[in-house]
N, C-alpha and C. Protein backbone atom coordinates (compact mmCIF):
# COMPACT_ATOMS: atom_id res chain seq x y z
N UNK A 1 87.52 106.10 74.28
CA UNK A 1 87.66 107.47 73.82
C UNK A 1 88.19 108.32 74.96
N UNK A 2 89.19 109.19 74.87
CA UNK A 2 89.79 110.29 75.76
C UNK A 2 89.27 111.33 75.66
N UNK A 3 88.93 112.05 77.03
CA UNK A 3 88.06 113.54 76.96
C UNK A 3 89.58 114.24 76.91
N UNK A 4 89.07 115.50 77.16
CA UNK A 4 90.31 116.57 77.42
C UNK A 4 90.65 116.76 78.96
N UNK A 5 89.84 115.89 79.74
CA UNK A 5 89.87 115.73 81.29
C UNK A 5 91.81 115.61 82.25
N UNK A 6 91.99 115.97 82.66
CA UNK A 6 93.17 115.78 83.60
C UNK A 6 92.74 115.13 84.85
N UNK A 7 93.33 113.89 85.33
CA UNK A 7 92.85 113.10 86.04
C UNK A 7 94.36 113.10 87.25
N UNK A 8 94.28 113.51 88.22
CA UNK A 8 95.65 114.16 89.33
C UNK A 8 95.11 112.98 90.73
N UNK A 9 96.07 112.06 90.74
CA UNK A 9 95.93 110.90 91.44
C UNK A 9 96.77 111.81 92.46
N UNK A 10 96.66 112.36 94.22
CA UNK A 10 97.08 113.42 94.92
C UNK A 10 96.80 113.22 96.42
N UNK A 11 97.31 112.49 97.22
CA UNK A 11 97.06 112.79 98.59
C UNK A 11 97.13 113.64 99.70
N UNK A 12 97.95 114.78 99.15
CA UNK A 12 98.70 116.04 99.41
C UNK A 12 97.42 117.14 99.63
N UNK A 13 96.64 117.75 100.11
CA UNK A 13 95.76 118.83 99.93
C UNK A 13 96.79 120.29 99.40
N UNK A 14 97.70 120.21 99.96
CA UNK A 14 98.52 121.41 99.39
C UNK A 14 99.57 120.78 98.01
N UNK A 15 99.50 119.86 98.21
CA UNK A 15 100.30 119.95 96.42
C UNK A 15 98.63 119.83 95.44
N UNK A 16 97.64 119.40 95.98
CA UNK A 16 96.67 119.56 94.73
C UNK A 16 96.27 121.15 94.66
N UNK A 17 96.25 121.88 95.77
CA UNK A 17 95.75 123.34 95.96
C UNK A 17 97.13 123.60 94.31
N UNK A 18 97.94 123.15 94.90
CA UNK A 18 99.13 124.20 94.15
C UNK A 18 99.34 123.83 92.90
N UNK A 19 99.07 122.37 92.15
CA UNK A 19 98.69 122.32 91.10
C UNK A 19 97.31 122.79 90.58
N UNK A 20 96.53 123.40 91.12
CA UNK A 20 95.15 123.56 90.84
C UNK A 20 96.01 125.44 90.19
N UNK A 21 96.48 125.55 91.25
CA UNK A 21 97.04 127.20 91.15
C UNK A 21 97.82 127.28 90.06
N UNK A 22 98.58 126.09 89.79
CA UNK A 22 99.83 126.15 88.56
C UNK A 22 98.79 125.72 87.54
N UNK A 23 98.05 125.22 87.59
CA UNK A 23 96.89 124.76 85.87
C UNK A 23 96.21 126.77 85.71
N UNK A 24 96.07 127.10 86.51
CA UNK A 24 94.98 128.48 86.80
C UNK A 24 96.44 129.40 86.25
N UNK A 25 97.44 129.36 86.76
CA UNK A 25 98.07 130.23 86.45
C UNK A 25 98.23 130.40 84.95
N UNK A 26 98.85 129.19 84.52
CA UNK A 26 99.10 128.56 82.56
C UNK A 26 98.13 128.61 81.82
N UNK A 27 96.47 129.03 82.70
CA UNK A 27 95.47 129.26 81.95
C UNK A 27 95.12 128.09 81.40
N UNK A 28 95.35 126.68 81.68
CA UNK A 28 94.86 125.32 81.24
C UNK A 28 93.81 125.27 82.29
N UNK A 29 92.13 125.19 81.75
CA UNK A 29 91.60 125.39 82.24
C UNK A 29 90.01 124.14 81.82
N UNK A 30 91.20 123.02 81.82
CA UNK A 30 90.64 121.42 81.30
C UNK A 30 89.91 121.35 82.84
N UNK A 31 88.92 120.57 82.78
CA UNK A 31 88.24 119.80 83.66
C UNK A 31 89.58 118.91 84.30
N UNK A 32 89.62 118.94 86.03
CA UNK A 32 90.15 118.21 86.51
C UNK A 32 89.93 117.08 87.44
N UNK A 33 89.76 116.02 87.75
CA UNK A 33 89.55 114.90 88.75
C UNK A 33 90.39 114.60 89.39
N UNK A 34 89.97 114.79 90.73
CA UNK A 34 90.73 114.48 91.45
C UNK A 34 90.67 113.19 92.78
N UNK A 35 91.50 111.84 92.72
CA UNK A 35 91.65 110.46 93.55
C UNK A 35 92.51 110.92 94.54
N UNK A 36 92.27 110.80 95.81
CA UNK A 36 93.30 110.66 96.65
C UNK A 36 94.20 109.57 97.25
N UNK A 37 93.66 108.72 96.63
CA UNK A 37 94.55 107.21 96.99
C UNK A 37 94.52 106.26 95.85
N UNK A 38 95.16 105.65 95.98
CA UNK A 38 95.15 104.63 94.54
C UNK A 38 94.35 103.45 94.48
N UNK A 39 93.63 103.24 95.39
CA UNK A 39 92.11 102.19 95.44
C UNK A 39 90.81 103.60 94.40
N UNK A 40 90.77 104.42 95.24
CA UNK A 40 90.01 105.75 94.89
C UNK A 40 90.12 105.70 92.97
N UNK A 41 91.62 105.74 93.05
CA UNK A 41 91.59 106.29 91.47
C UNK A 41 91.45 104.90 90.56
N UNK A 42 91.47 103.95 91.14
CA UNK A 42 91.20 102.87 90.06
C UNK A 42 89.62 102.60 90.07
N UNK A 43 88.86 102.93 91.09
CA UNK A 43 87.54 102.62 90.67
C UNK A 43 86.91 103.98 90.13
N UNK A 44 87.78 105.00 90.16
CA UNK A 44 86.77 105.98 89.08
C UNK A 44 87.46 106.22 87.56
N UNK A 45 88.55 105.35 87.43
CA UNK A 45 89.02 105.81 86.02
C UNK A 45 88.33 104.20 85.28
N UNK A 46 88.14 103.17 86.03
CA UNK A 46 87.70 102.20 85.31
C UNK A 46 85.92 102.63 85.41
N UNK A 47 85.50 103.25 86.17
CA UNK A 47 83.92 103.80 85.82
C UNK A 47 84.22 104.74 84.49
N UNK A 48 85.03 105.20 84.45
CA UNK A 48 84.63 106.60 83.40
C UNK A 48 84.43 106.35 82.14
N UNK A 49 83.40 106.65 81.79
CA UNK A 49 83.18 106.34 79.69
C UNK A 49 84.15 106.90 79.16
N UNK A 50 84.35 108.25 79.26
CA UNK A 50 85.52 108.69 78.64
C UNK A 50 86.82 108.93 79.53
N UNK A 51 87.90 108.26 78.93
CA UNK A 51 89.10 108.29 79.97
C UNK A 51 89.57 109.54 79.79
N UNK A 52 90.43 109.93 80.96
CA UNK A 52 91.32 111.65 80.88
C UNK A 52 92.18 111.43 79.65
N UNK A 53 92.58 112.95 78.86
CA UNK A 53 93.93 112.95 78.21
C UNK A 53 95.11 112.47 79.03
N UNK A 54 95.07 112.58 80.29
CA UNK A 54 96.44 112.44 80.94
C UNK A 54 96.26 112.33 82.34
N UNK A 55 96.61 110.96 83.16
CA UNK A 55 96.84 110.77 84.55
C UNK A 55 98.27 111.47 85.64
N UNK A 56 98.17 112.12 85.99
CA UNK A 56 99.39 112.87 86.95
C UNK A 56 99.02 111.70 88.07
N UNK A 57 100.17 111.47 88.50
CA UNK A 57 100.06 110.09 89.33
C UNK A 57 100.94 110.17 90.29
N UNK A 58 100.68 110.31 91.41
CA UNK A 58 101.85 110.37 92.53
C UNK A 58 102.46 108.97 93.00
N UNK A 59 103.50 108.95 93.80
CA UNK A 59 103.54 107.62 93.77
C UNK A 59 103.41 107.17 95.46
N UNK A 60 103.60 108.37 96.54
CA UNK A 60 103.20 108.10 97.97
C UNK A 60 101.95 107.71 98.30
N UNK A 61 100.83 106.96 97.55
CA UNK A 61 100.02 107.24 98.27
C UNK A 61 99.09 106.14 99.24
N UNK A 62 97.83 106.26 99.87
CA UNK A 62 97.56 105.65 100.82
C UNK A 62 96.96 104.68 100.28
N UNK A 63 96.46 103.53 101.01
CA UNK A 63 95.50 102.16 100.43
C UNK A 63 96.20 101.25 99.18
N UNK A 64 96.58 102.08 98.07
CA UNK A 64 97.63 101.47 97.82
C UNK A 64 99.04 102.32 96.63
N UNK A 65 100.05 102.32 96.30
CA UNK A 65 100.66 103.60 95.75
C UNK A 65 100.51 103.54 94.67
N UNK A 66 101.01 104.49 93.90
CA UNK A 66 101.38 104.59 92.66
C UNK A 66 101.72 103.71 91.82
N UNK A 67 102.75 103.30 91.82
CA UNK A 67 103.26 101.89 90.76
C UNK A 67 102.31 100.69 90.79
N UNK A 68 101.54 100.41 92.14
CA UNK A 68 100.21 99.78 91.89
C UNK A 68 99.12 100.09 90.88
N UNK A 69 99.39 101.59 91.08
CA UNK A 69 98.02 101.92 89.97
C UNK A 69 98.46 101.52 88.56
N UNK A 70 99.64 102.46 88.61
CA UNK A 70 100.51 102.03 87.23
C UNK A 70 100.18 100.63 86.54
N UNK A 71 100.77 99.81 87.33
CA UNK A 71 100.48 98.24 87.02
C UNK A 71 99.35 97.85 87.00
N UNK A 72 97.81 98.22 87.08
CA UNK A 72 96.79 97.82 87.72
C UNK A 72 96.31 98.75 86.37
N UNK A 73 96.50 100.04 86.02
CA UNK A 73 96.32 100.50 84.54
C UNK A 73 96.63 100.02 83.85
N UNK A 74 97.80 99.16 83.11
CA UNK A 74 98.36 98.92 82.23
C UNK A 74 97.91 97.70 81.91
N UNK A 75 97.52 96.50 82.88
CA UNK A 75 97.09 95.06 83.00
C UNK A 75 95.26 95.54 82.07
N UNK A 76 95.31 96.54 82.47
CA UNK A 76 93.44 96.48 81.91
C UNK A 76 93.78 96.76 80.82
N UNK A 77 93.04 96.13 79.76
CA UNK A 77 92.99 96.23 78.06
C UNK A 77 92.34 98.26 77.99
N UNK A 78 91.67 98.06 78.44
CA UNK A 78 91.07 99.75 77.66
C UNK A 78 91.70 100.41 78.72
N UNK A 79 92.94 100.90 79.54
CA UNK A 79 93.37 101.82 80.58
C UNK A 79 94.87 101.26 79.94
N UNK A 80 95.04 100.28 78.84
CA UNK A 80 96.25 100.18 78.98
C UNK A 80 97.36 101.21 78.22
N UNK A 81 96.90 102.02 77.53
CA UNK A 81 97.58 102.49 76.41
C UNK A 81 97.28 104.20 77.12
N UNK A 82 96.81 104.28 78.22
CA UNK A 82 96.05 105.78 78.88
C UNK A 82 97.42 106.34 79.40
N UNK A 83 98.00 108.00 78.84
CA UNK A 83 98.90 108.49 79.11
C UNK A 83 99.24 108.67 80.51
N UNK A 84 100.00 108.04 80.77
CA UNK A 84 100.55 108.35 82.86
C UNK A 84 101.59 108.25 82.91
N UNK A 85 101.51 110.25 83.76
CA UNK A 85 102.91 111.03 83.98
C UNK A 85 102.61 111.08 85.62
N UNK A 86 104.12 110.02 85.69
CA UNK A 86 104.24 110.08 87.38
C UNK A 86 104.99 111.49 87.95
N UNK A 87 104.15 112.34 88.80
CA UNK A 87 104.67 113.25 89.37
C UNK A 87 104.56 112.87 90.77
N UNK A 88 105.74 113.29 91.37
CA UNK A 88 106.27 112.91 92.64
C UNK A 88 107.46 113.69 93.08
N UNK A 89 107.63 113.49 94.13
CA UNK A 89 108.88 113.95 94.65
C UNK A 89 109.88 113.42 95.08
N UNK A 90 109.88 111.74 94.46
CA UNK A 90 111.03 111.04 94.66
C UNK A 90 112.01 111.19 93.71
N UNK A 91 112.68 111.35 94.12
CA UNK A 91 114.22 110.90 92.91
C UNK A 91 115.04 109.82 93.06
N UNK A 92 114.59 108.52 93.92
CA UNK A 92 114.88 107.75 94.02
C UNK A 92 115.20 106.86 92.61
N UNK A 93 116.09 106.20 92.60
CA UNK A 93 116.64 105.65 91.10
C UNK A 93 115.77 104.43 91.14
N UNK A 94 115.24 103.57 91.90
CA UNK A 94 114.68 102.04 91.50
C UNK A 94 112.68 102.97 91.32
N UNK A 95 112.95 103.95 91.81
CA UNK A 95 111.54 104.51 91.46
C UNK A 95 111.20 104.95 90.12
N UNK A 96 112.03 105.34 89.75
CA UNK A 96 112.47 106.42 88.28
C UNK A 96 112.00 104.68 87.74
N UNK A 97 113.58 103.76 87.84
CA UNK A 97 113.42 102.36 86.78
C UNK A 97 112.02 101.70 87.32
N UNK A 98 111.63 101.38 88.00
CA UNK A 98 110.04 100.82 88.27
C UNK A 98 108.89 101.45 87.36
N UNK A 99 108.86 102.83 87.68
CA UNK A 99 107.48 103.52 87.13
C UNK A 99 107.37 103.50 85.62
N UNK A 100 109.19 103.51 84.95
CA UNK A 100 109.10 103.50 83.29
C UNK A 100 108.95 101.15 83.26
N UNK A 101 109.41 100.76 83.99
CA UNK A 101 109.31 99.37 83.79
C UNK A 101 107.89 98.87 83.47
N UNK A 102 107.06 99.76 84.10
CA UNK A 102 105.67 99.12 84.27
C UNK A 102 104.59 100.01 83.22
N UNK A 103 104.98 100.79 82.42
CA UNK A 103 104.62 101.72 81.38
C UNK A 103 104.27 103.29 81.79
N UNK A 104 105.10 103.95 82.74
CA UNK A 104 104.83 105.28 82.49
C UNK A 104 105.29 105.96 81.32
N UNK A 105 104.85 106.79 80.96
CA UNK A 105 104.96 108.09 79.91
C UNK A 105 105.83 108.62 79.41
N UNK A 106 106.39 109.37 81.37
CA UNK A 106 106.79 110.20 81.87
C UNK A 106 107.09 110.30 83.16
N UNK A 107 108.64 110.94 83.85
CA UNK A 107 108.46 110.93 85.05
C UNK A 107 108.83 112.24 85.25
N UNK A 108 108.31 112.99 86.20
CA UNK A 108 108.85 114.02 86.14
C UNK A 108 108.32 114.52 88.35
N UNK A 109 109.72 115.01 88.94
CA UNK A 109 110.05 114.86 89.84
C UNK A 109 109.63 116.31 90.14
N UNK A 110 108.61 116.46 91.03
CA UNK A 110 107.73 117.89 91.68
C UNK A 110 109.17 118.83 91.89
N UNK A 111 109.18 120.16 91.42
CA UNK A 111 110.03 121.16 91.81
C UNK A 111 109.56 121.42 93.15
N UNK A 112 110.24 122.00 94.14
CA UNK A 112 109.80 122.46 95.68
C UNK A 112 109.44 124.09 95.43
N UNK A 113 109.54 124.84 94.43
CA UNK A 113 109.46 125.87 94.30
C UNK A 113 108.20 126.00 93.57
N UNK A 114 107.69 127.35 93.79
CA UNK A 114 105.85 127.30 93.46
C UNK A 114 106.40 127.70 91.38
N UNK A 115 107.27 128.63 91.13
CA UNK A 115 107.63 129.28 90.09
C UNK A 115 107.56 128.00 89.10
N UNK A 116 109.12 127.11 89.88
CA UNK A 116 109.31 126.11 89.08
C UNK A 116 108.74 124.93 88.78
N UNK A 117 107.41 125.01 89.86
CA UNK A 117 106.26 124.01 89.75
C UNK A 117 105.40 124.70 88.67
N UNK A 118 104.99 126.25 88.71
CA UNK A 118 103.60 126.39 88.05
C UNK A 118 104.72 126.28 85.58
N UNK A 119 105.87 126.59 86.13
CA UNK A 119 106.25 126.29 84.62
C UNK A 119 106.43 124.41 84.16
N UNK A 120 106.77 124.08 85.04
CA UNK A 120 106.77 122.37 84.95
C UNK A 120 105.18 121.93 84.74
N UNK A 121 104.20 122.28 85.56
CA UNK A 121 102.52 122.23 85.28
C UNK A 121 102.14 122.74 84.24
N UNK A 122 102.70 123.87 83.56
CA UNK A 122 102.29 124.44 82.11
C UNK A 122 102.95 123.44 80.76
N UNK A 123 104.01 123.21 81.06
CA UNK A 123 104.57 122.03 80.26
C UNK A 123 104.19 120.80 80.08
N UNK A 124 103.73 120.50 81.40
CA UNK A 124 102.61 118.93 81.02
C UNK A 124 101.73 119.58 80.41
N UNK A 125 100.80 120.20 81.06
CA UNK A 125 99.54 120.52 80.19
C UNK A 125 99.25 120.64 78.57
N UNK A 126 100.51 121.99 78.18
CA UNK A 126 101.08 121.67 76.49
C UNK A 126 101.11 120.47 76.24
N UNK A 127 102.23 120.06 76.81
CA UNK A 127 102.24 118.69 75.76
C UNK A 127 100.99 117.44 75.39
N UNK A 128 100.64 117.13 77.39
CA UNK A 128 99.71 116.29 77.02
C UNK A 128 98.70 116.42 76.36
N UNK A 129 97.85 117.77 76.39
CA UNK A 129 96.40 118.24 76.19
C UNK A 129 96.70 118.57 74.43
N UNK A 130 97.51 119.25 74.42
CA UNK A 130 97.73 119.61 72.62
C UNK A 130 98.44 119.30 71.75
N UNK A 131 99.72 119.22 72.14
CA UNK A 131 100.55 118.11 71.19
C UNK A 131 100.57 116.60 70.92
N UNK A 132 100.28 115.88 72.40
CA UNK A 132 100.46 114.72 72.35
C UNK A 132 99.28 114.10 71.24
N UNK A 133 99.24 113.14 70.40
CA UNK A 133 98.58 112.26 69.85
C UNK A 133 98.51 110.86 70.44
N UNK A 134 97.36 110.79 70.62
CA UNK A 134 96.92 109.21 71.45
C UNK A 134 96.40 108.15 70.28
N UNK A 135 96.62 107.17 70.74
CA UNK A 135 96.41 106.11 70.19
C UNK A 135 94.82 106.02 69.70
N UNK A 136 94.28 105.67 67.90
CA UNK A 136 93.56 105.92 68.10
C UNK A 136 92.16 104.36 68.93
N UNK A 137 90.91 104.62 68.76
CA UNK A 137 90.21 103.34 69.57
C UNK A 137 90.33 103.01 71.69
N UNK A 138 90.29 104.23 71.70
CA UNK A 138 90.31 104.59 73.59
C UNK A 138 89.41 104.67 74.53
């Protein structure tokens, strides 16, 4: 079963401050969790009874990255079908084809600007938290 939780996989203290500021600004005001490394976020999303509506997933990060988690979500039967939107700041092209190869969502590449970050953060939030429909049995 999926809560309404936002789960922000983030090694950055200032990109989580500034998504914390861009969720506060859009008035999405879901419970958030926050992993700073991708060892971190796989042992608290496989503890959680109820999984997040939606993983924001970076892909720099320490112990082990992103596309690990990716792959390491998707291999588990109950994490496999769990919405994950890689946000990052690569625009690297074998990153883009890797992260959709291994079942992301979504990729969507951090704006450097706070404006065009807090409207890109209001747009995940819409979609994932209220429009999106999840699979049901989660």
């Amino acid at each position: 079963m999926l809560s309404k939780t936002i789960f922000l996989v983030e090694d950055n203290p200032d990109d989580v401050a500034l998504t914390l500021r861009a969720f506060k600004q859009a008035n999405i005001s879901n419970n958030i969790s926050i992993a700073r490394n991708g060892e971190e976020a796989l042992d608290m999303l496989f503890a959680m009874e109820k999984l997040p509506a939606v993983v924001l997933l970076d892909l720099n990060l320490p112990k082990m990255d992103g596309l690990e988690v990716l792959k390491a979500l998707r291999e588990n039967e109950r994490t496999s079908m769990l919405p994950v939107v890689i946000l990052t700041s690569s625009m690297e092209d074998r990153d883009i084809a890797e992260g959709y190869a291994l079942g992301a969502n979504s990729y969507i590449v951090k704006p450097v600007d706070f404006g065009q970050f807090a409207t890109a953060a209001k747009q995940v939030g819409l979609y994932w938290l209220v429009l999106n429909e999840t699979p049901p049995k989660q």
